[in-house]
PDB file of N, CA and C in Angstrom:
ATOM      1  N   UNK A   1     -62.718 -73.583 108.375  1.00  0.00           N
ATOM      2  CA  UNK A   1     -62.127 -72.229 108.348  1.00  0.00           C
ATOM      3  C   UNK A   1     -62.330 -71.582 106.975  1.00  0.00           C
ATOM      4  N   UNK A   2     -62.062 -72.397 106.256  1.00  0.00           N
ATOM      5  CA  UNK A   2     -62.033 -71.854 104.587  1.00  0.00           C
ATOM      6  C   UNK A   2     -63.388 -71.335 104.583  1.00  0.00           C
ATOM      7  N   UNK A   3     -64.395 -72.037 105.029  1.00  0.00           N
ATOM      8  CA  UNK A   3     -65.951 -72.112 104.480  1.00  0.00           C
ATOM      9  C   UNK A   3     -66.061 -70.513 105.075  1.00  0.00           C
ATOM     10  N   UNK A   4     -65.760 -70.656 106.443  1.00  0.00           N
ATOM     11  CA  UNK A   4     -66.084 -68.658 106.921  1.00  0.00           C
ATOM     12  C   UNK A   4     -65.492 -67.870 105.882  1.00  0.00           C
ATOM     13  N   UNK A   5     -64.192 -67.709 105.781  1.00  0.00           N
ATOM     14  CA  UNK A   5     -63.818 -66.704 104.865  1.00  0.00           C
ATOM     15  C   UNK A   5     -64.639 -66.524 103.693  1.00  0.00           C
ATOM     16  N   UNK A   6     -65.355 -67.838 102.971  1.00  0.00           N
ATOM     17  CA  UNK A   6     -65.799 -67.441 101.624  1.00  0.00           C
ATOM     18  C   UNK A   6     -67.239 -67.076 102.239  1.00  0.00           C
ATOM     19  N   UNK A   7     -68.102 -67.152 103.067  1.00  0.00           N
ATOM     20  CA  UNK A   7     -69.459 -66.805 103.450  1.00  0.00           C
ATOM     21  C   UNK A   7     -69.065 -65.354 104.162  1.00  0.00           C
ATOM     22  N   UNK A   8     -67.840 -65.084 104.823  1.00  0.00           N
ATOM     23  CA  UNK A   8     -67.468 -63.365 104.882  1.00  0.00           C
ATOM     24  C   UNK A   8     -67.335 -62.514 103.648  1.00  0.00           C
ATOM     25  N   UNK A   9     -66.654 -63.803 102.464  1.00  0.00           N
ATOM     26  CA  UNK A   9     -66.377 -63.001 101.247  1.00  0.00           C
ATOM     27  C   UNK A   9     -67.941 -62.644 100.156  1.00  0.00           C
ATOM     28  N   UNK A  10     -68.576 -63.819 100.812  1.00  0.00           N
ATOM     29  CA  UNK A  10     -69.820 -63.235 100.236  1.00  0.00           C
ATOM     30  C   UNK A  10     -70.654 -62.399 100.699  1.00  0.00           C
ATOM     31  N   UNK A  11     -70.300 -62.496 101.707  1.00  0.00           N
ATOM     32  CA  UNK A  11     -71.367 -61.383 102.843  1.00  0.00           C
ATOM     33  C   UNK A  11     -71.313 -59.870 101.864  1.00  0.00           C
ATOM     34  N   UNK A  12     -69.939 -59.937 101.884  1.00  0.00           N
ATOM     35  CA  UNK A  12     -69.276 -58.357 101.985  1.00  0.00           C
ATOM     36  C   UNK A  12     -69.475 -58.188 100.089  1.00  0.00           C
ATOM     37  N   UNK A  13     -69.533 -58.891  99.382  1.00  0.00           N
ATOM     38  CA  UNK A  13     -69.648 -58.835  98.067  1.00  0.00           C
ATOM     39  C   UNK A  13     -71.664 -58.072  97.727  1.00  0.00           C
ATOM     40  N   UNK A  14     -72.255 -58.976  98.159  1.00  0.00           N
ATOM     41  CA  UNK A  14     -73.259 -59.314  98.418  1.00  0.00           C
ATOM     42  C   UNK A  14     -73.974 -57.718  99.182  1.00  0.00           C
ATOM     43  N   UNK A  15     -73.097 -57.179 100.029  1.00  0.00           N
ATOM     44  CA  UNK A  15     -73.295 -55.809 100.579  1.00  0.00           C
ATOM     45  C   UNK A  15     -72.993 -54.863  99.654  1.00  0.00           C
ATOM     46  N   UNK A  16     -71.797 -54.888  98.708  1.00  0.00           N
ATOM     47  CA  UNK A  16     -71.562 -53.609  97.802  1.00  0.00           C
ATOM     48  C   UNK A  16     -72.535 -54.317  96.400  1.00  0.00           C
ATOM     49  N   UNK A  17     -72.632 -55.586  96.429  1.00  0.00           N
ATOM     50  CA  UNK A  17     -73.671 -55.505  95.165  1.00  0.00           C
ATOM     51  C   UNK A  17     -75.290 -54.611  95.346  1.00  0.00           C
ATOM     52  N   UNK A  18     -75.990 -54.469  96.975  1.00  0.00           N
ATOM     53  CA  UNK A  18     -76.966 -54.008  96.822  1.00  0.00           C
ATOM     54  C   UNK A  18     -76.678 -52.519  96.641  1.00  0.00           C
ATOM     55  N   UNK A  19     -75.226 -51.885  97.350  1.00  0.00           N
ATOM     56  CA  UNK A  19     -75.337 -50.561  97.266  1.00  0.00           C
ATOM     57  C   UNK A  19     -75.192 -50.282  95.570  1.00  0.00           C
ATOM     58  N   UNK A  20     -74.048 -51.385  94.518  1.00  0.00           N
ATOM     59  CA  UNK A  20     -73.687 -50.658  93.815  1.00  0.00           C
ATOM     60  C   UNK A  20     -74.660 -51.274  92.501  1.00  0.00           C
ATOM     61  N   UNK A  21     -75.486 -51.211  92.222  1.00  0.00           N
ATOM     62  CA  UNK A  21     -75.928 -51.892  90.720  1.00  0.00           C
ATOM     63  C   UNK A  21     -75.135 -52.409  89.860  1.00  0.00           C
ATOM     64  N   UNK A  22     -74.284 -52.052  89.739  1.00  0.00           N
ATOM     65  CA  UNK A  22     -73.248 -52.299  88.302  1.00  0.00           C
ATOM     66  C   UNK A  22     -72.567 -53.024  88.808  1.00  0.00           C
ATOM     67  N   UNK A  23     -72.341 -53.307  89.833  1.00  0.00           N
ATOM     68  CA  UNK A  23     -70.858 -54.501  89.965  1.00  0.00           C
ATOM     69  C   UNK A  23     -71.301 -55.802  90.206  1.00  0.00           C
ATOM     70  N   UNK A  24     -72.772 -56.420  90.665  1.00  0.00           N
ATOM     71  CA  UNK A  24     -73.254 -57.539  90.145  1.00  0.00           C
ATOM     72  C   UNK A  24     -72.646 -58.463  89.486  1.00  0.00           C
ATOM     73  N   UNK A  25     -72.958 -58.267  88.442  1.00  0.00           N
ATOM     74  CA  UNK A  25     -72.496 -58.743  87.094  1.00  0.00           C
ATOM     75  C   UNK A  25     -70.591 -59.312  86.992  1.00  0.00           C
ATOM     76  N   UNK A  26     -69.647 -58.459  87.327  1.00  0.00           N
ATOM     77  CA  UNK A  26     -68.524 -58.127  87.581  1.00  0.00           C
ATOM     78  C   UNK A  26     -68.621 -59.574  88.926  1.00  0.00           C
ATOM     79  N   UNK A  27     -69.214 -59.081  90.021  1.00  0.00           N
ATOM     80  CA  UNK A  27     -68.857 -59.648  90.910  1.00  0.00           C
ATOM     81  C   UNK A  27     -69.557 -61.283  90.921  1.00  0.00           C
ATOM     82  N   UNK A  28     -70.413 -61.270  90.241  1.00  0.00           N
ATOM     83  CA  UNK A  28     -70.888 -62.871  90.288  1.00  0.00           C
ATOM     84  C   UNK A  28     -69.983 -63.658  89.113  1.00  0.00           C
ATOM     85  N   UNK A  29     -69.325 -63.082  88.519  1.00  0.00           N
ATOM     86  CA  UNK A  29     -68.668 -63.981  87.435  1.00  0.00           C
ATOM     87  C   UNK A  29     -67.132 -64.141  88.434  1.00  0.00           C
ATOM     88  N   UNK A  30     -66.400 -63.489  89.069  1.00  0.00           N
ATOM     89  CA  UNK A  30     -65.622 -63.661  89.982  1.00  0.00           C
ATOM     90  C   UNK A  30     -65.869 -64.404  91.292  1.00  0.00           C
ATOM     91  N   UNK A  31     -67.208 -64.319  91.406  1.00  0.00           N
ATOM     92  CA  UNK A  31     -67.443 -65.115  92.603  1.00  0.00           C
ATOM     93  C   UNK A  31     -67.098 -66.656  92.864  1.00  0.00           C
ATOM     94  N   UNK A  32     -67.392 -67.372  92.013  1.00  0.00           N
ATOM     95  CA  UNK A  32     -66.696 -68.883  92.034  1.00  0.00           C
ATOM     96  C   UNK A  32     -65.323 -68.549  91.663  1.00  0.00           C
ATOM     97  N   UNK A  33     -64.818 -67.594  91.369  1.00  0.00           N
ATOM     98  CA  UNK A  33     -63.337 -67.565  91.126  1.00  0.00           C
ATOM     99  C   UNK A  33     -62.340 -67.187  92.257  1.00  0.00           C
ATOM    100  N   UNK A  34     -61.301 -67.466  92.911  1.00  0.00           N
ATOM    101  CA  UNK A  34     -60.513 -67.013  93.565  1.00  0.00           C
ATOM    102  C   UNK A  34     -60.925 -66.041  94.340  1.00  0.00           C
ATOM    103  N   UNK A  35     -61.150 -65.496  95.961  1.00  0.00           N
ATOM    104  CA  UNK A  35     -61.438 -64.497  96.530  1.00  0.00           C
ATOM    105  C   UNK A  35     -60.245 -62.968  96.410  1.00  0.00           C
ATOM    106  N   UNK A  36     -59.081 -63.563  95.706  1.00  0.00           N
ATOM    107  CA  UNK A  36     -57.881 -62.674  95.327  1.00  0.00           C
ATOM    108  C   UNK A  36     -58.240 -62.544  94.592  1.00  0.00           C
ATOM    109  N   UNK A  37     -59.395 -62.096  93.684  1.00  0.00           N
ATOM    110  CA  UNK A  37     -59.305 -61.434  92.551  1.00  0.00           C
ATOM    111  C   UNK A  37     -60.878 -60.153  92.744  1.00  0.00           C
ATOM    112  N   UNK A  38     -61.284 -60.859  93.758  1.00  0.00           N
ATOM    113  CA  UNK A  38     -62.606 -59.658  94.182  1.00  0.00           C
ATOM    114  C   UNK A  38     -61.425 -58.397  94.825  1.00  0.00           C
ATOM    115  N   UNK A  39     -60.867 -58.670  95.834  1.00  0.00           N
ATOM    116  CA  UNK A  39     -60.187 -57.349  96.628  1.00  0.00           C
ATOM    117  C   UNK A  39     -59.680 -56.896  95.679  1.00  0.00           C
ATOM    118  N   UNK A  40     -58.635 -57.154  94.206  1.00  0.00           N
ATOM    119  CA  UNK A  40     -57.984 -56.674  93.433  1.00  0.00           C
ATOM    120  C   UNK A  40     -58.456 -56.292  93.154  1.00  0.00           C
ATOM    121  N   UNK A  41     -59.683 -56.064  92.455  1.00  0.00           N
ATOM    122  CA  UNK A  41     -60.781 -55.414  91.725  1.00  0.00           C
ATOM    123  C   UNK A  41     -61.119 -54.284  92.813  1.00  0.00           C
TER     124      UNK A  41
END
């Protein structure tokens, strides 16, 4: 169960990284971190 949520959480990360250039960076250093701290952002 866990494993879906984090391959949804990457999906969807992974989707605003191609729209947004700049959050890359932002979002791959959060990415091994807690998925509560991507939505906060």
């Amino acid at each position: 169960m866990p494993i879906d949520v984090y391959a949804a959480m990457r999906a969807m990360l992974r989707a605003e990284a191609t729209r947004r250039p700049v959050t890359p960076q932002a979002r791959t250093a959060a990415d091994p971190s807690p998925p509560a701290v991507d939505p906060a952002a």
